[in-house]
C-alpha atoms as a PDB file:
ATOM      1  CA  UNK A   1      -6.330 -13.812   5.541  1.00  0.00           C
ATOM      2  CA  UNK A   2      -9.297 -11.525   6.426  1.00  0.00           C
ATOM      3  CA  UNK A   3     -11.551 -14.661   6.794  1.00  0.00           C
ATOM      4  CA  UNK A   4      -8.610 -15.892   9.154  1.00  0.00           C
ATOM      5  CA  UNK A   5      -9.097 -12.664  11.089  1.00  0.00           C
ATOM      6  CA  UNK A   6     -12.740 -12.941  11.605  1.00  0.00           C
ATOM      7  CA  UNK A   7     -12.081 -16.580  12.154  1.00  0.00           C
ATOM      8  CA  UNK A   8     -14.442 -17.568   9.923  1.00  0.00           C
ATOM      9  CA  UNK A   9     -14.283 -20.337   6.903  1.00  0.00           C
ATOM     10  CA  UNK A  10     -14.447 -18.472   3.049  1.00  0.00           C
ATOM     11  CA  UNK A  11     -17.691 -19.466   1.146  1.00  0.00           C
ATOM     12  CA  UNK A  12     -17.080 -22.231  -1.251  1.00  0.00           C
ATOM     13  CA  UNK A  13     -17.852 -21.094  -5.173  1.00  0.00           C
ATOM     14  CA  UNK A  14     -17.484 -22.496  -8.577  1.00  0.00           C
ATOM     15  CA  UNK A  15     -15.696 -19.747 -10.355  1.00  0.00           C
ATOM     16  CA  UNK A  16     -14.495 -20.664 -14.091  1.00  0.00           C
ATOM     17  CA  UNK A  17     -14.918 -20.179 -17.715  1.00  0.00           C
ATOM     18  CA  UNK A  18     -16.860 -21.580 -20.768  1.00  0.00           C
ATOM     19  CA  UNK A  19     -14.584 -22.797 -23.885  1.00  0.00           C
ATOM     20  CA  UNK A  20     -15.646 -19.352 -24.940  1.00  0.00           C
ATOM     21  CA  UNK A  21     -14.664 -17.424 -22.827  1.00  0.00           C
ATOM     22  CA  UNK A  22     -17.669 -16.037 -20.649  1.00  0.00           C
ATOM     23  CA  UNK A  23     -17.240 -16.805 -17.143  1.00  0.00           C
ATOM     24  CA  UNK A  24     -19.246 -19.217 -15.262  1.00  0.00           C
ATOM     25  CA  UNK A  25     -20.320 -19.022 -11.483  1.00  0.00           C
ATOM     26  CA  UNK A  26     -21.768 -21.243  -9.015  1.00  0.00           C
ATOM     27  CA  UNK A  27     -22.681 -20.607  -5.329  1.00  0.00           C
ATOM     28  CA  UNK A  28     -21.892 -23.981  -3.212  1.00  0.00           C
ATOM     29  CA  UNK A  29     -23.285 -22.560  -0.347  1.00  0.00           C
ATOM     30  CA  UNK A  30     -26.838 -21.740   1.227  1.00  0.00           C
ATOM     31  CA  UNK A  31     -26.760 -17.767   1.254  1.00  0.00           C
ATOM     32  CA  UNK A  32     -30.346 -17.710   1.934  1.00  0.00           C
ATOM     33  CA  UNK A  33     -31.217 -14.530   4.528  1.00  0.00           C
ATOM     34  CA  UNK A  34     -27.656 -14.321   4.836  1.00  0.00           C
ATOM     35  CA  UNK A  35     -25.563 -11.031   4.857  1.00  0.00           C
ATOM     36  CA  UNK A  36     -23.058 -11.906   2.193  1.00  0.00           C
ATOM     37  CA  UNK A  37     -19.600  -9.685   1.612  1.00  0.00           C
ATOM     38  CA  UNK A  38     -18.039 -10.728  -1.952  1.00  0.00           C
ATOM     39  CA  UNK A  39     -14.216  -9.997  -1.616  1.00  0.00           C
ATOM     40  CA  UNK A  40     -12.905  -9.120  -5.023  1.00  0.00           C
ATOM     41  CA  UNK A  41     -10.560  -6.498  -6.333  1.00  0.00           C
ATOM     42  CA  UNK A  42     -10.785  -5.223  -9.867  1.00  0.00           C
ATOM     43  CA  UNK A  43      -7.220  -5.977 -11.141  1.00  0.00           C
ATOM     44  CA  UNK A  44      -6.003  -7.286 -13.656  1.00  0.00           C
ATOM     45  CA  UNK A  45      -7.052  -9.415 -15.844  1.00  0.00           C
ATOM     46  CA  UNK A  46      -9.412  -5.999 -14.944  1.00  0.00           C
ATOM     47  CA  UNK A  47     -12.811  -6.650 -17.139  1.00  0.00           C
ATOM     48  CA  UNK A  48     -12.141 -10.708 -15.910  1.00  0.00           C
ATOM     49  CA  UNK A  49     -12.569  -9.664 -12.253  1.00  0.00           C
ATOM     50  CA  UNK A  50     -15.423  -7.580 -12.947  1.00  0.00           C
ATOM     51  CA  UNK A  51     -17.588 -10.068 -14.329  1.00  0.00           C
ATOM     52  CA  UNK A  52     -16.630 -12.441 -11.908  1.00  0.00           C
ATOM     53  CA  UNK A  53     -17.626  -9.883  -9.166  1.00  0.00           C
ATOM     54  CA  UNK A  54     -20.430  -8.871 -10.756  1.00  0.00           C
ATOM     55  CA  UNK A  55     -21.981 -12.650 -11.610  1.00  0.00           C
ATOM     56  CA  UNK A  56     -21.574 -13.506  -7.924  1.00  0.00           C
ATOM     57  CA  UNK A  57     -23.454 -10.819  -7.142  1.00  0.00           C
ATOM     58  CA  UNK A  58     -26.419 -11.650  -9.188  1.00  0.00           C
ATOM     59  CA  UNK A  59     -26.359 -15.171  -7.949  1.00  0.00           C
ATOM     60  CA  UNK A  60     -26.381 -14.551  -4.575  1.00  0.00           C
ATOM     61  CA  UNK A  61     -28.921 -12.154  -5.236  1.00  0.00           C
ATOM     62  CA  UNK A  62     -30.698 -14.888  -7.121  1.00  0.00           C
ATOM     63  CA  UNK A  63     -30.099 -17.130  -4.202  1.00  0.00           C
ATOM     64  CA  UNK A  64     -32.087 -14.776  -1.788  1.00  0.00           C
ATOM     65  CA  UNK A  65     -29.074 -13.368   0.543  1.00  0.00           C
ATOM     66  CA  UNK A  66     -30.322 -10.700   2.378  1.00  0.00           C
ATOM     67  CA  UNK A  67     -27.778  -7.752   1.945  1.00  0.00           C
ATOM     68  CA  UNK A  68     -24.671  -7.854  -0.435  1.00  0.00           C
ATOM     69  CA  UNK A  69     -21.511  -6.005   0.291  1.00  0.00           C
ATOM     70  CA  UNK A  70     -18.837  -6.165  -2.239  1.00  0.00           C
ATOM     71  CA  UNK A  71     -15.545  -5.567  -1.240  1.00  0.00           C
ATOM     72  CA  UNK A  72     -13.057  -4.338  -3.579  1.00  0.00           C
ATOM     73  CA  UNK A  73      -9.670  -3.324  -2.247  1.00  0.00           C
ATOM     74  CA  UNK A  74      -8.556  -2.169  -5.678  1.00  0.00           C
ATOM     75  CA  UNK A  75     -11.224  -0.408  -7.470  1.00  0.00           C
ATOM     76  CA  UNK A  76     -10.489  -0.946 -11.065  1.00  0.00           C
ATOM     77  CA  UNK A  77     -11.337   1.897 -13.610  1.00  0.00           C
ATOM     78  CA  UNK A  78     -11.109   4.704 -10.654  1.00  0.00           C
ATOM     79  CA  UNK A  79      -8.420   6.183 -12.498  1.00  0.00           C
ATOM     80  CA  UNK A  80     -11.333   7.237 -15.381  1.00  0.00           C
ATOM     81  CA  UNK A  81     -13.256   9.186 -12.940  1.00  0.00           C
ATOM     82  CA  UNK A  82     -13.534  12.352 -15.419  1.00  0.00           C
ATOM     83  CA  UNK A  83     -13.271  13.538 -18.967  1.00  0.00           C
ATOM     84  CA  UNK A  84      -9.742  14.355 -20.475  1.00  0.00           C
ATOM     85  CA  UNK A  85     -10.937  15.615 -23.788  1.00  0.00           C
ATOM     86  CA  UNK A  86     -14.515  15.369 -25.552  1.00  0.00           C
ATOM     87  CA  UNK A  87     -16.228  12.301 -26.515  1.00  0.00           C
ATOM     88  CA  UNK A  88     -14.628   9.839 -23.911  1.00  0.00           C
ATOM     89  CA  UNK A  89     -16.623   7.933 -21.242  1.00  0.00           C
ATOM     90  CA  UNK A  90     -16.582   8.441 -17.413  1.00  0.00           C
ATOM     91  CA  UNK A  91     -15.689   4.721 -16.740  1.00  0.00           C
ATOM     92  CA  UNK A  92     -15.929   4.937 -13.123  1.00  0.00           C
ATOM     93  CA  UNK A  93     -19.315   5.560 -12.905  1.00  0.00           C
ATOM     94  CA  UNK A  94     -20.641   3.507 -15.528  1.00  0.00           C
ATOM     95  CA  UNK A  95     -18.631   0.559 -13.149  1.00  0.00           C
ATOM     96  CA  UNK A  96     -20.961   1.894 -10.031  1.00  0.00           C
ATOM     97  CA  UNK A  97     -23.946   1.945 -12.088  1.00  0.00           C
ATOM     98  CA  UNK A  98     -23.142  -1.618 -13.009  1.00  0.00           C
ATOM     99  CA  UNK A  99     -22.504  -2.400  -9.743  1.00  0.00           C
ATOM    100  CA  UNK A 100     -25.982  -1.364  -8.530  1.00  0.00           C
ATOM    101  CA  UNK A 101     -27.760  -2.818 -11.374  1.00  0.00           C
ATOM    102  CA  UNK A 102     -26.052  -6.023 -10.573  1.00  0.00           C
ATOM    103  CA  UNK A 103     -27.548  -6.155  -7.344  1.00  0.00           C
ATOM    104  CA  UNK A 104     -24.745  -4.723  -4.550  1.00  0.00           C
ATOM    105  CA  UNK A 105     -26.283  -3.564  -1.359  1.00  0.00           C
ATOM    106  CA  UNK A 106     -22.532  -1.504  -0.098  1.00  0.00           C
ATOM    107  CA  UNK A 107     -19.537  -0.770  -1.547  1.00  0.00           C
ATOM    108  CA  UNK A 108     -16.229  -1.478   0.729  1.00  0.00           C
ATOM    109  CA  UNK A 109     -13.158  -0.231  -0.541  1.00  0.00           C
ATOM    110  CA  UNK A 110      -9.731   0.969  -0.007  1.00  0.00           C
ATOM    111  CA  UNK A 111      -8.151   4.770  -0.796  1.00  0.00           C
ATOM    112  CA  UNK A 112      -9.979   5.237  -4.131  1.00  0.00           C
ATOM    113  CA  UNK A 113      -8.083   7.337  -6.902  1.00  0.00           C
ATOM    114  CA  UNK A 114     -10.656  10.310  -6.376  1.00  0.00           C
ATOM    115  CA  UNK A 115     -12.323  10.359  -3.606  1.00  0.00           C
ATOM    116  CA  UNK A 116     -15.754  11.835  -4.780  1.00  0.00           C
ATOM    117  CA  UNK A 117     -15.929   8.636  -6.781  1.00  0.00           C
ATOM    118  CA  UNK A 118     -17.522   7.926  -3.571  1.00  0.00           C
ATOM    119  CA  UNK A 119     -20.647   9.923  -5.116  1.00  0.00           C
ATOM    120  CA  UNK A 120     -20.900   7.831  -7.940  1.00  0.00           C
ATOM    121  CA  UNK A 121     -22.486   5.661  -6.447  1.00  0.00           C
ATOM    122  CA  UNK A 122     -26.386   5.557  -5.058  1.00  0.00           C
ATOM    123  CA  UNK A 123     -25.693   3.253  -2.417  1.00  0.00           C
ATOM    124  CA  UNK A 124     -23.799   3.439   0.858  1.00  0.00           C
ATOM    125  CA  UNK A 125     -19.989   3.202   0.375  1.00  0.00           C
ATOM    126  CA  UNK A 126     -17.339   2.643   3.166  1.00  0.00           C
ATOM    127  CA  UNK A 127     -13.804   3.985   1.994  1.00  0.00           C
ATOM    128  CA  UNK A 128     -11.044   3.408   3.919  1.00  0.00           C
ATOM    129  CA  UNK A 129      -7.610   4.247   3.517  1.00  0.00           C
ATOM    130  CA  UNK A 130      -4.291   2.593   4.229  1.00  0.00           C
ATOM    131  CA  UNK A 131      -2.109   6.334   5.628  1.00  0.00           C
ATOM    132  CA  UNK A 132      -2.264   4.849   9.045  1.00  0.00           C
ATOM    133  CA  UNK A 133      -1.178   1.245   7.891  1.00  0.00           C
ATOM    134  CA  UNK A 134       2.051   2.840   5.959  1.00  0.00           C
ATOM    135  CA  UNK A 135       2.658   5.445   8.520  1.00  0.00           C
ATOM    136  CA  UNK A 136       3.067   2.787  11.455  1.00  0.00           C
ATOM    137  CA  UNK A 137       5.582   0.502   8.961  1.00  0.00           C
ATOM    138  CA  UNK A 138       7.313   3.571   7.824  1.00  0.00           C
ATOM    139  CA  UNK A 139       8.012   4.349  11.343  1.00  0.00           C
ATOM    140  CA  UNK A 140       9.931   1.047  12.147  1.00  0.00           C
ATOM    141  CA  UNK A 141      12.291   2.129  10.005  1.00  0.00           C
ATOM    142  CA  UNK A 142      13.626   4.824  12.091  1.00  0.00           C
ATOM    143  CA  UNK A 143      14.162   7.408   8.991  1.00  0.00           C
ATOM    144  CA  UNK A 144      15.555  10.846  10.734  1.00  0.00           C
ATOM    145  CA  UNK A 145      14.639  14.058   9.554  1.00  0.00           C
ATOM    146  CA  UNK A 146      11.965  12.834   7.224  1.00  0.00           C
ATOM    147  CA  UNK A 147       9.889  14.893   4.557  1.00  0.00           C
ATOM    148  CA  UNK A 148       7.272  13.848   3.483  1.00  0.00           C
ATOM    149  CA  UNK A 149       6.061  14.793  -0.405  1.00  0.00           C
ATOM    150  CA  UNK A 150       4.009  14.267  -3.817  1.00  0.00           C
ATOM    151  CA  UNK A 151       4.842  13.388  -6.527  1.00  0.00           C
ATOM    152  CA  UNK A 152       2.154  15.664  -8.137  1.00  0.00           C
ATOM    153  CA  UNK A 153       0.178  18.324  -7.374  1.00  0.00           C
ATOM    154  CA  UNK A 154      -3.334  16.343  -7.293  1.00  0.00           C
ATOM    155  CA  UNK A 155      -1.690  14.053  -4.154  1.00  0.00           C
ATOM    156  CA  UNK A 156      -1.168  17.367  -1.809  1.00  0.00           C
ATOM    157  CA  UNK A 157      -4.260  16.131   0.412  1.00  0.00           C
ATOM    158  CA  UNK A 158      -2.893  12.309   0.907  1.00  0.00           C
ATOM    159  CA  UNK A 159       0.742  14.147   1.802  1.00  0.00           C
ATOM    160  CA  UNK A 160      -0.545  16.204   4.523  1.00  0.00           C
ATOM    161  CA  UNK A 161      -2.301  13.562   5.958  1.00  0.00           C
ATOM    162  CA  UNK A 162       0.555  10.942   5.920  1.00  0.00           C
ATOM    163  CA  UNK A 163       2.991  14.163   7.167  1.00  0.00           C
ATOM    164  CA  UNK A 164       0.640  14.644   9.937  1.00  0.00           C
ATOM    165  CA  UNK A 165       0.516  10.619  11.373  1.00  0.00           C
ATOM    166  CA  UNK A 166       4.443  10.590  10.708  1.00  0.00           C
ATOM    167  CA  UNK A 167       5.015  13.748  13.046  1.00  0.00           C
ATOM    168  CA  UNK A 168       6.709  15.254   9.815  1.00  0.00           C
ATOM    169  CA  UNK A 169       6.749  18.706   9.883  1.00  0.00           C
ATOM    170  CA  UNK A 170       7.429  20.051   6.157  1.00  0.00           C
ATOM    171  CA  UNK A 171       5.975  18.752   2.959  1.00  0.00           C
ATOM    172  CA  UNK A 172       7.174  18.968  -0.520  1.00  0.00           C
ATOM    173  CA  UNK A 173       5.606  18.638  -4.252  1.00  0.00           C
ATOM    174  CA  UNK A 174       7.139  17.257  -7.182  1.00  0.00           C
ATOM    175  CA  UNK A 175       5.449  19.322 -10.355  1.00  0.00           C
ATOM    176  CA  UNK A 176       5.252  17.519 -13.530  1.00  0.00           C
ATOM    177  CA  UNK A 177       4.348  17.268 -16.824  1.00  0.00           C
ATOM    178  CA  UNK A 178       3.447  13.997 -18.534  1.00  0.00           C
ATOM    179  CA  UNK A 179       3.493  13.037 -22.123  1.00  0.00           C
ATOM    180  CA  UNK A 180       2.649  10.178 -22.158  1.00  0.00           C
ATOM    181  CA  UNK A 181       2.613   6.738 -19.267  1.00  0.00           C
ATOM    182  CA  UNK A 182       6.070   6.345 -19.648  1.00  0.00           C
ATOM    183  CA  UNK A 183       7.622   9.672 -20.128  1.00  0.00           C
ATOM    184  CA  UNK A 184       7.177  12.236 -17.736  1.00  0.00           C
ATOM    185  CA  UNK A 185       8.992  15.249 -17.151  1.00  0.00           C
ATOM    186  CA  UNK A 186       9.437  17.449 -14.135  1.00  0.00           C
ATOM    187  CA  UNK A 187       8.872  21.366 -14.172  1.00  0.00           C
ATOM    188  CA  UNK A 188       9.392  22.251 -10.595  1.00  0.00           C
ATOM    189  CA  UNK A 189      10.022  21.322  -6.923  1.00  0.00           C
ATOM    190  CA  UNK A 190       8.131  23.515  -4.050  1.00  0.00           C
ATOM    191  CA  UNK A 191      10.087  22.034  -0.418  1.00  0.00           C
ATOM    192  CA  UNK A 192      13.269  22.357   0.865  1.00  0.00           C
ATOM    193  CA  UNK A 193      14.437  18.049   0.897  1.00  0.00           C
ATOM    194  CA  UNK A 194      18.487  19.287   1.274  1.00  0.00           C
ATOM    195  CA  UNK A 195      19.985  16.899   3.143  1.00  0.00           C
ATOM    196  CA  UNK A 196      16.963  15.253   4.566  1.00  0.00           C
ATOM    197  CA  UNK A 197      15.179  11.770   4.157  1.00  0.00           C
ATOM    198  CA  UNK A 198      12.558  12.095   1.385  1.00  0.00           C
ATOM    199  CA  UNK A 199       9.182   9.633   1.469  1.00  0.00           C
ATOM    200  CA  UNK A 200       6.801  10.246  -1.303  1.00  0.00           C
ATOM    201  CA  UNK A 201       3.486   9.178  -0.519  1.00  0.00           C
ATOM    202  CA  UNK A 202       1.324   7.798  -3.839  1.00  0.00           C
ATOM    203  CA  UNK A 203      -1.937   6.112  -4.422  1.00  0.00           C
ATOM    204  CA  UNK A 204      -0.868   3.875  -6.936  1.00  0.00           C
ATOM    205  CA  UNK A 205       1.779   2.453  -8.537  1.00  0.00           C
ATOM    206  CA  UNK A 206       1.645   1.310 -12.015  1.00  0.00           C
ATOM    207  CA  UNK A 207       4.677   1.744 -14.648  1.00  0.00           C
ATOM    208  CA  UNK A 208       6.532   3.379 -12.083  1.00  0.00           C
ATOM    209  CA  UNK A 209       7.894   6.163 -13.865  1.00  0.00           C
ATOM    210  CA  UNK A 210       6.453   9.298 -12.399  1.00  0.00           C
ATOM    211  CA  UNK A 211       7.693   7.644  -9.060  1.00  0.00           C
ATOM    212  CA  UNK A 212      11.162   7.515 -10.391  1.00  0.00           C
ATOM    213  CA  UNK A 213      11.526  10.746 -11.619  1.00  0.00           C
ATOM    214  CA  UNK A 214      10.131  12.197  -8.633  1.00  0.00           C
ATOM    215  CA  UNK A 215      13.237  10.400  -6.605  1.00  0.00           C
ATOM    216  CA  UNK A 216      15.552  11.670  -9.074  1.00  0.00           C
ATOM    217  CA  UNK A 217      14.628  15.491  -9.154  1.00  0.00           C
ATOM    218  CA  UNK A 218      14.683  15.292  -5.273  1.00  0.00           C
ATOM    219  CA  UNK A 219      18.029  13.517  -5.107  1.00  0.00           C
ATOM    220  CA  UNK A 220      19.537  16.351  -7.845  1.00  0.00           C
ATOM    221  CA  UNK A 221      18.431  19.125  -5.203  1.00  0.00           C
ATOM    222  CA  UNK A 222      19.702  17.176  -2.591  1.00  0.00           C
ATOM    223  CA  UNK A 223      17.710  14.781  -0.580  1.00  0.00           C
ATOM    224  CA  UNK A 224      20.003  12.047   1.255  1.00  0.00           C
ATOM    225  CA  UNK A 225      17.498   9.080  -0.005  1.00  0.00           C
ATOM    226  CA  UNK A 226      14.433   8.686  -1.099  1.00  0.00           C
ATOM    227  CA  UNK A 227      11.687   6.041  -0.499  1.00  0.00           C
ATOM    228  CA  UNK A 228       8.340   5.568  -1.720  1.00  0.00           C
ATOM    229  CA  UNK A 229       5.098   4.307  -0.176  1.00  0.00           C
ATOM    230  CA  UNK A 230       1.756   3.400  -1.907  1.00  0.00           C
ATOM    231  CA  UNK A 231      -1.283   1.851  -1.406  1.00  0.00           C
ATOM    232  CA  UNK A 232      -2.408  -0.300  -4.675  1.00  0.00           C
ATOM    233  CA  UNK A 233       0.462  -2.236  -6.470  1.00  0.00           C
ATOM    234  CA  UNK A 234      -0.813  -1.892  -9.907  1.00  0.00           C
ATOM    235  CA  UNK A 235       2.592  -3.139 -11.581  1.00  0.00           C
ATOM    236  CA  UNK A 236       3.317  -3.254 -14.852  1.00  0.00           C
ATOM    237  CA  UNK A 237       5.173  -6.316 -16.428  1.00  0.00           C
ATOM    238  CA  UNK A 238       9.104  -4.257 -16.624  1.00  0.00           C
ATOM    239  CA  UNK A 239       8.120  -2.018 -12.921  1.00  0.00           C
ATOM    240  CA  UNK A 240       9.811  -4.278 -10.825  1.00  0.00           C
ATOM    241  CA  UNK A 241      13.176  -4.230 -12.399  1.00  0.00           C
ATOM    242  CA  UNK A 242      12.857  -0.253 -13.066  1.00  0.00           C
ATOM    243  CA  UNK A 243      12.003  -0.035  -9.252  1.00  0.00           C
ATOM    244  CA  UNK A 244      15.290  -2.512  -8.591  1.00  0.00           C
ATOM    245  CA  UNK A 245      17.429  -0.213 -10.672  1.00  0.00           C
ATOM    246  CA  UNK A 246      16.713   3.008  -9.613  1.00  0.00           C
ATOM    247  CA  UNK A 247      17.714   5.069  -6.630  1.00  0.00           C
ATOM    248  CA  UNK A 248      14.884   5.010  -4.676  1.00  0.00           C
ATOM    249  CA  UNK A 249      15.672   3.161  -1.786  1.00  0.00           C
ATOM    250  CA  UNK A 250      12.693   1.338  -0.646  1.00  0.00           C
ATOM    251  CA  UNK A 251       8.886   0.441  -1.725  1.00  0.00           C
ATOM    252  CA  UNK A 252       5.846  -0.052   0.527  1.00  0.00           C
ATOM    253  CA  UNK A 253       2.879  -0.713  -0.889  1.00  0.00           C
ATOM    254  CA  UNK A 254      -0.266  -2.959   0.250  1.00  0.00           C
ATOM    255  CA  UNK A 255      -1.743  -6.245  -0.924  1.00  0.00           C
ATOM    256  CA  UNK A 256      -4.900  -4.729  -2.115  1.00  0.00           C
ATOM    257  CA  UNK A 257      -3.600  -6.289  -5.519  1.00  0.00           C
ATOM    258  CA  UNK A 258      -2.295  -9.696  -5.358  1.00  0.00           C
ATOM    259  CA  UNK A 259       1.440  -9.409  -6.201  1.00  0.00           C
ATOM    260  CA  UNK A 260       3.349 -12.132  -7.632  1.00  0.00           C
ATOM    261  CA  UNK A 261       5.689 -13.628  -5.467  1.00  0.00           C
ATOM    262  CA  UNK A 262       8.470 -12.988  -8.419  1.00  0.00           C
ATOM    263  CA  UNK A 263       7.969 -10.110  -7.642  1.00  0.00           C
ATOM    264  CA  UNK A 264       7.448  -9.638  -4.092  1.00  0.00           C
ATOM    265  CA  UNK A 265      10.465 -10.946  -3.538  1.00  0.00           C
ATOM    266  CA  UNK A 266      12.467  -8.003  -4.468  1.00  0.00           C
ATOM    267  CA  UNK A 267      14.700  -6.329  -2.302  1.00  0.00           C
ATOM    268  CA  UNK A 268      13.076  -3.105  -2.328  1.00  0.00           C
ATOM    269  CA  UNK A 269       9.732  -3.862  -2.284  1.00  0.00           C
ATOM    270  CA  UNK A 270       7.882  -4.439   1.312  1.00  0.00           C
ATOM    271  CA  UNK A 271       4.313  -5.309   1.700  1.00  0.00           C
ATOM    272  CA  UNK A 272       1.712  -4.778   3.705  1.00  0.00           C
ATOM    273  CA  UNK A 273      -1.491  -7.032   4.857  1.00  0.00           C
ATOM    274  CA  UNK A 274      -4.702  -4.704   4.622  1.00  0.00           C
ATOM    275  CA  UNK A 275      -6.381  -8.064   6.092  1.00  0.00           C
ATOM    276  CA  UNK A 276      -6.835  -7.208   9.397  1.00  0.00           C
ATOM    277  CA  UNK A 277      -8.618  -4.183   8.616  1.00  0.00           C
ATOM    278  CA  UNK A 278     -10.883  -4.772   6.395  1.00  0.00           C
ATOM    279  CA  UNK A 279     -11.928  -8.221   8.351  1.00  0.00           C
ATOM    280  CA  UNK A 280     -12.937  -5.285  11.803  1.00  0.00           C
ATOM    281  CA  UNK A 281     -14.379  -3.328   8.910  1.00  0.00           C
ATOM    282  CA  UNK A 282     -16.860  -6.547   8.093  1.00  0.00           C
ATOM    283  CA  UNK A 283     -17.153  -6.865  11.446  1.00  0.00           C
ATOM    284  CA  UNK A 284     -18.528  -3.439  12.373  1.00  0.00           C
ATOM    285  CA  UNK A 285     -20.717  -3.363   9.358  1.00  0.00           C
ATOM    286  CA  UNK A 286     -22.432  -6.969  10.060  1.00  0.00           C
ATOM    287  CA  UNK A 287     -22.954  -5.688  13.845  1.00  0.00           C
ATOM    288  CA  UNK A 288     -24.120  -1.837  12.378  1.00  0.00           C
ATOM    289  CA  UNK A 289     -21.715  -0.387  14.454  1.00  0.00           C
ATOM    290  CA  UNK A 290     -19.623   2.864  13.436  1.00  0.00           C
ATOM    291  CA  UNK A 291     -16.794   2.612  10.605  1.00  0.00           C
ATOM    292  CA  UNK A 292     -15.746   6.179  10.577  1.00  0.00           C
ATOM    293  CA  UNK A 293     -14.890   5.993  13.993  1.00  0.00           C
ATOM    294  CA  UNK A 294     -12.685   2.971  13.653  1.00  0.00           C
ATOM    295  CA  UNK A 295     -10.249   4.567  10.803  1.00  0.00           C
ATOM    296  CA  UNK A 296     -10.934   8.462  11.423  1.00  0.00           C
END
């Protein structure tokens, strides 16, 4: 779709795999003095898309393109960005270190988990995010007296800003405490959601259950409905059907991750094409015109 956009034809590549497993790569194109953008987000199969992305990069590097961009709606790993407890590894970085070493002249991505992942890396990086995308869909739907919430304290910032391009007026916070992926509890709400439309704003969406017991605690003190928006569909195998069963009313996330069409095709779940802007995105940065000022 974004090569549709900038009405362009994709590359052609040789992307498979040895009887062993190790993946094999093949540029079928001359990249020579070329400025090459690798389109690849690290999902899963997660370490398979990273060595894809990162082989392509070497071999166009190999095959004497003059700048590399890799863009990777879904940065993979973002969600290790720090140190829980001693002795584990900052996985984030050691991906932009990789990155680098492989040969990647820019990093274009979408609404990273943290966003001073951004100074992981030594080389420029163009973040965008999706609020504006979301807020204009969310606004078809014509939800009245809308809040706008968290459901944590660490997604405050992303509220705020997706309150601010809804016209919302009050915000809310769902506090919580989780054990462990799939069992999270929650301590507090700070908003007043009685009798009002709640829409809880995340960055990603994996298992699904801090989502859904967000939508329950604000139901209990009570909201009139609840729906959810979120930029990377990270789904879990059972999400789909704990997403269809509970009382959150709708889903809108974006196709930064490929979603299956299984499961796209549930009633609840709407999707949104990031295509468009990431192909003006390419655009300005082939032509070195300003980024920021496109999606301030």
């Amino acid at each position: 779709m974004t090569a549709q956009y900038l009405r362009i034809p994709l590359g052609r590549a040789f992307v498979a795999e040895f009887p062993n497993g190790e993946t094999r790569v093949r540029i079928e194109e001359n990249v020579r003095g070329l400025d090459v953008f690798l389109v690849q987000s690290v999902c899963s199969p997660v370490d398979t898309s990273l060595m894809q992305l990162l082989i392509m990069i070497d071999a166009v590097k190999r095959a004497s393109a003059d700048r590399i961009t890799a863009v990777i709606p879904y940065f993979g790993y973002a969600r290790q960005e720090k140190k829980m407890v001693g002795r584990e590894p900052i996985s984030a970085k050691l991906v932009a270190n990789i990155l680098a070493v492989a040969g990647a002249d820019r990093i274009l991505t979408m609404d990273l988990h943290a966003p001073a992942i951004e100074g992981f890396f030594d080389i420029p990086v163009d973040h965008l995010r999706a609020a504006g995308l979301l807020a204009k869909q969310v606004q078809t739907l014509e939800l009245e007296d809308a809040v706008v919430g968290s459901p944590d304290a660490g997604g405050v910032a992303r509220a705020e800003d997706f309150s601010r391009r809804l016209g919302a007026s009050d915000l809310f916070v769902v506090f919580k405490r989780r054990d462990t992926p799939d069992d999270v509890t929650p301590l507090h709400l700070v908003g007043d959601v009685t009798g009002r439309t709640a829409i809880i704003i995340d960055d990603i969406i994996s298992t699904g259950q801090s989502l859904i017991t967000a939508a329950d605690s604000l139901l209990k003190e009570g909201a009139k409905e609840v729906h959810a928006c979120a930029v990377h569909a990270d789904f879990t195998q059972a999400v789909v059907d704990k997403l269809e069963s509970s009382r959150i009313s709708s889903v809108l996330v974006t196709d930064t991750i490929p979603i299956h069409k299984q499961r796209a095709s549930s009633s609840k779940i709407k999707v949104c094409s990031t295509a468009q802007i990431f192909a003006e995105t390419i655009s300005r940065i082939h032509g070195h015109e300003s980024v920021s000022a496109l999606f301030s």
